[in-house]
N, C-alpha and C. Protein backbone atom coordinates (compact mmCIF):
# COMPACT_ATOMS: atom_id res chain seq x y z
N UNK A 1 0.28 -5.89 19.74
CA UNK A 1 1.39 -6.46 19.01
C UNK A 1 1.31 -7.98 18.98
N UNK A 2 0.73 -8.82 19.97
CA UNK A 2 0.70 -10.15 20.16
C UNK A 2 -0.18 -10.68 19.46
N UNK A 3 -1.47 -10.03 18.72
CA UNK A 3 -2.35 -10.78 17.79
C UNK A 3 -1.89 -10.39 16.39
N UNK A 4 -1.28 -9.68 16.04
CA UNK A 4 -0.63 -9.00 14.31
C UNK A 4 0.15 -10.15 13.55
N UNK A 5 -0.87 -10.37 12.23
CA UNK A 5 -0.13 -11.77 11.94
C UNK A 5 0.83 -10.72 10.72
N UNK A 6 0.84 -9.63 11.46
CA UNK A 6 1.85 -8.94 10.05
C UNK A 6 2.67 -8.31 10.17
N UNK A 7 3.75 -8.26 9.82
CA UNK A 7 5.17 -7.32 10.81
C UNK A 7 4.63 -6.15 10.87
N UNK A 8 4.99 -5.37 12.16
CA UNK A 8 5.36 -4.54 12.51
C UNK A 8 6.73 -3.53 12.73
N UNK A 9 6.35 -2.76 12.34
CA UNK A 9 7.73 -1.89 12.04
C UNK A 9 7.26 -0.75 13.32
N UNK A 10 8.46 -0.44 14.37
CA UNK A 10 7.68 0.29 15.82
C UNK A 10 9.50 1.51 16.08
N UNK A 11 8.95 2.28 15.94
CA UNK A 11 9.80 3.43 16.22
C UNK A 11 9.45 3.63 17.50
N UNK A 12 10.66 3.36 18.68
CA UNK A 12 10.25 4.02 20.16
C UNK A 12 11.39 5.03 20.48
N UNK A 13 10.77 6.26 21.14
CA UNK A 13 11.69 7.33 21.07
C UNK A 13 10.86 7.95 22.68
N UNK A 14 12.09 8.60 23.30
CA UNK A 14 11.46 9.18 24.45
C UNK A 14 11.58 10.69 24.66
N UNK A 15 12.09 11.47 23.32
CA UNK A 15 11.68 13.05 23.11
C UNK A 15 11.76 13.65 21.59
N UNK A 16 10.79 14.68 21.51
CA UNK A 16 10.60 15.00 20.50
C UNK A 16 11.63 15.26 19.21
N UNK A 17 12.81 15.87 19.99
CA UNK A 17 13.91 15.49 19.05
C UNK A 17 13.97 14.13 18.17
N UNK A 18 14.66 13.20 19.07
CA UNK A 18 14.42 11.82 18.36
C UNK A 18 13.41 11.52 17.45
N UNK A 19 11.94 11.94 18.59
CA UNK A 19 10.94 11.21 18.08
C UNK A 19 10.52 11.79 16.36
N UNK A 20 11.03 13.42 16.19
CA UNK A 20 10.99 13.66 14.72
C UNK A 20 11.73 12.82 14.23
N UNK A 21 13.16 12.93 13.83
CA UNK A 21 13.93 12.09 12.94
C UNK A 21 13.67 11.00 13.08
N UNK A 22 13.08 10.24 13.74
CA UNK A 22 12.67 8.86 13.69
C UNK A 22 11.11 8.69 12.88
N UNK A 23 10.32 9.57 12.60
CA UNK A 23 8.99 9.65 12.54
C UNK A 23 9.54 9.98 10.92
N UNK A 24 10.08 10.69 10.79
CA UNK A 24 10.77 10.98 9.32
C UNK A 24 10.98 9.97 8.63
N UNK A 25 12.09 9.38 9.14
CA UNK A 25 12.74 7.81 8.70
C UNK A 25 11.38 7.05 8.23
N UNK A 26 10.80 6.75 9.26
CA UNK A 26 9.42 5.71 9.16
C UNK A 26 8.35 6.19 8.26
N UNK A 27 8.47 7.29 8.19
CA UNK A 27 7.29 8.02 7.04
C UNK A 27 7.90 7.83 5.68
N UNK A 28 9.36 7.89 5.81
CA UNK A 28 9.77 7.25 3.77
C UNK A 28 9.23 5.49 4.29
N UNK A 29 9.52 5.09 4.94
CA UNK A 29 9.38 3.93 4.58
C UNK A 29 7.91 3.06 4.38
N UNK A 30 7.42 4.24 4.90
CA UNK A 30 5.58 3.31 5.20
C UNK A 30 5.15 3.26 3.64
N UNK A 31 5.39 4.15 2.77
CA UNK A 31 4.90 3.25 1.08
C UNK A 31 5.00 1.86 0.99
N UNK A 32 6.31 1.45 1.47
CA UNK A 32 7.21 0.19 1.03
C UNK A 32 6.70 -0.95 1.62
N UNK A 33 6.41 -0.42 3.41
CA UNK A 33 6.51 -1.64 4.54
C UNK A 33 5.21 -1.89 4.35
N UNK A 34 3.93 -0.36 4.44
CA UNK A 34 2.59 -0.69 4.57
C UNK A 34 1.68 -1.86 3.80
N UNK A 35 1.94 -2.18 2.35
CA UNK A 35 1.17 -3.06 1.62
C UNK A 35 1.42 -4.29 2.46
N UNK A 36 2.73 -4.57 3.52
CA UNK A 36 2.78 -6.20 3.90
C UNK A 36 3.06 -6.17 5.37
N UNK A 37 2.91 -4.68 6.00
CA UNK A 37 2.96 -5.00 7.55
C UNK A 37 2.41 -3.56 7.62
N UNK A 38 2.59 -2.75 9.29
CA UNK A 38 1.95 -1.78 9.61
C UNK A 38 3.35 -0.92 10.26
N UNK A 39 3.23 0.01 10.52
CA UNK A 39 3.82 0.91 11.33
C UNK A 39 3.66 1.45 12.46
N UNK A 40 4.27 1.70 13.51
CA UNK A 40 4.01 2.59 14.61
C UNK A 40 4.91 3.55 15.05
N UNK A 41 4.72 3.98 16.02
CA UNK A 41 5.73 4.67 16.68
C UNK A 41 5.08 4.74 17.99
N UNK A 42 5.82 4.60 19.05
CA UNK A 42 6.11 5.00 20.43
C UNK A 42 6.65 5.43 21.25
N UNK A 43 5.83 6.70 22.23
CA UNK A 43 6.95 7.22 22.97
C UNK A 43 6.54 6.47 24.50
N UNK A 44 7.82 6.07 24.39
CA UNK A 44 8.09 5.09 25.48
C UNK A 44 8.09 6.11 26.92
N UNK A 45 7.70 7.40 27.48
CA UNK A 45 7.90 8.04 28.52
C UNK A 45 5.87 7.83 28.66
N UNK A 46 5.36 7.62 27.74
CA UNK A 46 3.88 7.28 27.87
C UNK A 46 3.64 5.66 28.52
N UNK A 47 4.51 5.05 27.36
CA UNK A 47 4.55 3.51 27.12
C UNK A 47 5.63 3.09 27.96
N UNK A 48 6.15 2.88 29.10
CA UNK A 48 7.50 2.84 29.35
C UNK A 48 7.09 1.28 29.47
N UNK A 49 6.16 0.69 29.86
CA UNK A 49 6.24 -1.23 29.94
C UNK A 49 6.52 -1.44 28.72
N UNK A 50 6.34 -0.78 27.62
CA UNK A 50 6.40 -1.95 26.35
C UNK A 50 7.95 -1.90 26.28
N UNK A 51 8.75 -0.44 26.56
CA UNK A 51 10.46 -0.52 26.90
C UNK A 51 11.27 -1.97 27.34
N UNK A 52 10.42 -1.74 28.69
CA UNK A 52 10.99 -2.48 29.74
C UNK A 52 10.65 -4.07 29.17
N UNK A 53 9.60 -4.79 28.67
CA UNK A 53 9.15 -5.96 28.04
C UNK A 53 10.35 -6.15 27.55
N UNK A 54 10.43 -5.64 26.03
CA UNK A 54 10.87 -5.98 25.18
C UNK A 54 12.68 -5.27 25.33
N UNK A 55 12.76 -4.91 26.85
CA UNK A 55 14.33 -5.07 26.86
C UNK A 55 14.92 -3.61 26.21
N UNK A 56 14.58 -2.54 25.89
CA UNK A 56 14.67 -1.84 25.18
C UNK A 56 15.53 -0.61 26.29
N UNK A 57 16.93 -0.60 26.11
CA UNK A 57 17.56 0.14 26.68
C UNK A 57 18.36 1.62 25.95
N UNK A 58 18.45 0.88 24.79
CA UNK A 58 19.24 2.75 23.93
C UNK A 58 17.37 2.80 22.96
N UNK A 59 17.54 4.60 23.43
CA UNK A 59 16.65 4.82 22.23
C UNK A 59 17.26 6.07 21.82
N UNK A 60 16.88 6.38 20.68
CA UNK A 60 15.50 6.03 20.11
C UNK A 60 15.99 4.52 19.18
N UNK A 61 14.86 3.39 19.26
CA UNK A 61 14.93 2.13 18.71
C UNK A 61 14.15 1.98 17.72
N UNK A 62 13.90 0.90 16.37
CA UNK A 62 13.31 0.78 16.21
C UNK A 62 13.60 -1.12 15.87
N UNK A 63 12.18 -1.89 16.02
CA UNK A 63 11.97 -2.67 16.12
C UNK A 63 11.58 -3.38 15.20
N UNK A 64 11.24 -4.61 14.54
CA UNK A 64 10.58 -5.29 14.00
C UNK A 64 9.91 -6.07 15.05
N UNK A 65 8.49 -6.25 15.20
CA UNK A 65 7.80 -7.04 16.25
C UNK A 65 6.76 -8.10 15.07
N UNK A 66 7.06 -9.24 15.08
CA UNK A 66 5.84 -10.18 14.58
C UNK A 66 5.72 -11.43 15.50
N UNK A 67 3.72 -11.61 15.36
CA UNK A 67 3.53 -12.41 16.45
C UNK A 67 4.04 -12.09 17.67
N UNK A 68 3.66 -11.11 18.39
CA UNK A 68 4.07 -10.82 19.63
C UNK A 68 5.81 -10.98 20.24
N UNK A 69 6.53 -11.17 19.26
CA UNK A 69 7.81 -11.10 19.31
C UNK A 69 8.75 -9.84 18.76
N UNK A 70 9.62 -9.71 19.37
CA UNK A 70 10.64 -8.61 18.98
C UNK A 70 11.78 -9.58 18.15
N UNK A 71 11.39 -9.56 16.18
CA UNK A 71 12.35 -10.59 16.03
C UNK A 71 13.35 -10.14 14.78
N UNK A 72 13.57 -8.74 14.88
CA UNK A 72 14.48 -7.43 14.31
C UNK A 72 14.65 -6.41 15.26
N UNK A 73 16.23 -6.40 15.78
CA UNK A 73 16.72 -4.95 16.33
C UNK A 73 17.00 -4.26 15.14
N UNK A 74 16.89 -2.87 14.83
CA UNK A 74 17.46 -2.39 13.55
C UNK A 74 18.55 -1.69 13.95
N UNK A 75 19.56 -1.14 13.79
CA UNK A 75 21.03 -0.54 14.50
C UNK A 75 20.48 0.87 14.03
N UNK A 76 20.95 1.74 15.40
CA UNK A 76 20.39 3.19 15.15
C UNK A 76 20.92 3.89 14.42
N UNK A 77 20.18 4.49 13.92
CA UNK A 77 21.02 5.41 13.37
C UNK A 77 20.76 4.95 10.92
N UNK A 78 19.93 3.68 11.46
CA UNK A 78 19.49 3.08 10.02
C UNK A 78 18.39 4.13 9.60
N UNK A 79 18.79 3.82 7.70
CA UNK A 79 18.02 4.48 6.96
C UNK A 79 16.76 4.07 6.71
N UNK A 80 15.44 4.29 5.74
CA UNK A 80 14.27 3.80 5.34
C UNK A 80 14.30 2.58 4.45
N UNK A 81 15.57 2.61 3.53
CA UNK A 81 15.83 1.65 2.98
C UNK A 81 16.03 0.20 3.73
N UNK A 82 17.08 -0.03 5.44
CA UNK A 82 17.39 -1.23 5.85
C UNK A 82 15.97 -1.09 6.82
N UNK A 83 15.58 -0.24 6.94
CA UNK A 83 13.73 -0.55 7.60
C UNK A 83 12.91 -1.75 6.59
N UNK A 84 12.88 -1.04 5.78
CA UNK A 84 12.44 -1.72 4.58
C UNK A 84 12.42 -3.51 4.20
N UNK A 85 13.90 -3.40 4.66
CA UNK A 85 14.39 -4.89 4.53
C UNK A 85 14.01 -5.43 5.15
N UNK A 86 14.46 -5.02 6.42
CA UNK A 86 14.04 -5.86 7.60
C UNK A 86 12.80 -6.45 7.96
N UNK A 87 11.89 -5.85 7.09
CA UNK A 87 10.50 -6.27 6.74
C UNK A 87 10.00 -7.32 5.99
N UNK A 88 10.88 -7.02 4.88
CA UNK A 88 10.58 -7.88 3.63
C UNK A 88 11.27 -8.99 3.60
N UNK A 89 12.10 -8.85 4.73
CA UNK A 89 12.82 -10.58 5.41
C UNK A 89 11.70 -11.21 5.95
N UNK A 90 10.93 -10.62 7.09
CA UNK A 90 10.16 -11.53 7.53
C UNK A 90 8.98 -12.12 6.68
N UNK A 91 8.70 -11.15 5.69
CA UNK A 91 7.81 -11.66 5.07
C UNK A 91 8.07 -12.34 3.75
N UNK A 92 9.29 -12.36 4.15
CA UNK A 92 10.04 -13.27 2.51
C UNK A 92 9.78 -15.01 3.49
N UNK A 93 9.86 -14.52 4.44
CA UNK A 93 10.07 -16.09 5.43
C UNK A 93 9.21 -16.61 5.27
N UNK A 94 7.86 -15.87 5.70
CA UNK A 94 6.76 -16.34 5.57
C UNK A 94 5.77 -17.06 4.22
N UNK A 95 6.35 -16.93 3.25
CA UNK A 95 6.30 -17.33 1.81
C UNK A 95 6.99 -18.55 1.61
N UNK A 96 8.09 -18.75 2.59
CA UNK A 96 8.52 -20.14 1.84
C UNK A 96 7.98 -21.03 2.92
């Protein structure tokens, strides 16, 4: 995450429940986000440091991470559409 000069969009979920509907969500959105950043997903019961790093106490979360920063919480429970945004903010930034 610390060398990606391109947002990241990171679904962390710690059971399969979650981790579907969250994998769902992120799968409409990867048409949109993929041409100008990447996607992930993590289950944080594998990954639990990247949790604990980046402060990550309710999940399932998902994140915006650019340049090694966490610099979008998205509020749970968001659609593919404010994923979307939250993307195309940072990279609207990065343009001007």
């Amino acid at each position: 995450m610390e060398r990606s000069d391109v947002p990241l969009l990171v679904g962390l979920s710690r059971c399969d429940p979650d981790q579907k509907g969250l994998s769902e969500i992120l799968n409409k959105a990867a048409p949109f986000v993929e041409p100008m950043g990447r996607i992930f997903m993590i289950d944080v019961e594998t990954h639990s440091a990247i949790a604990r790093r980046f402060e990550i106490d309710k999940l399932p979360a998902t994140v915006v991470f650019h340049r090694g920063r966490a610099v979008t919480r998205i509020a749970d429970g968001a659609d593919a559409a404010a994923m979307i945004q939250a993307v195309l903010a940072i990279t609207a930034e990065e343009k001007v």
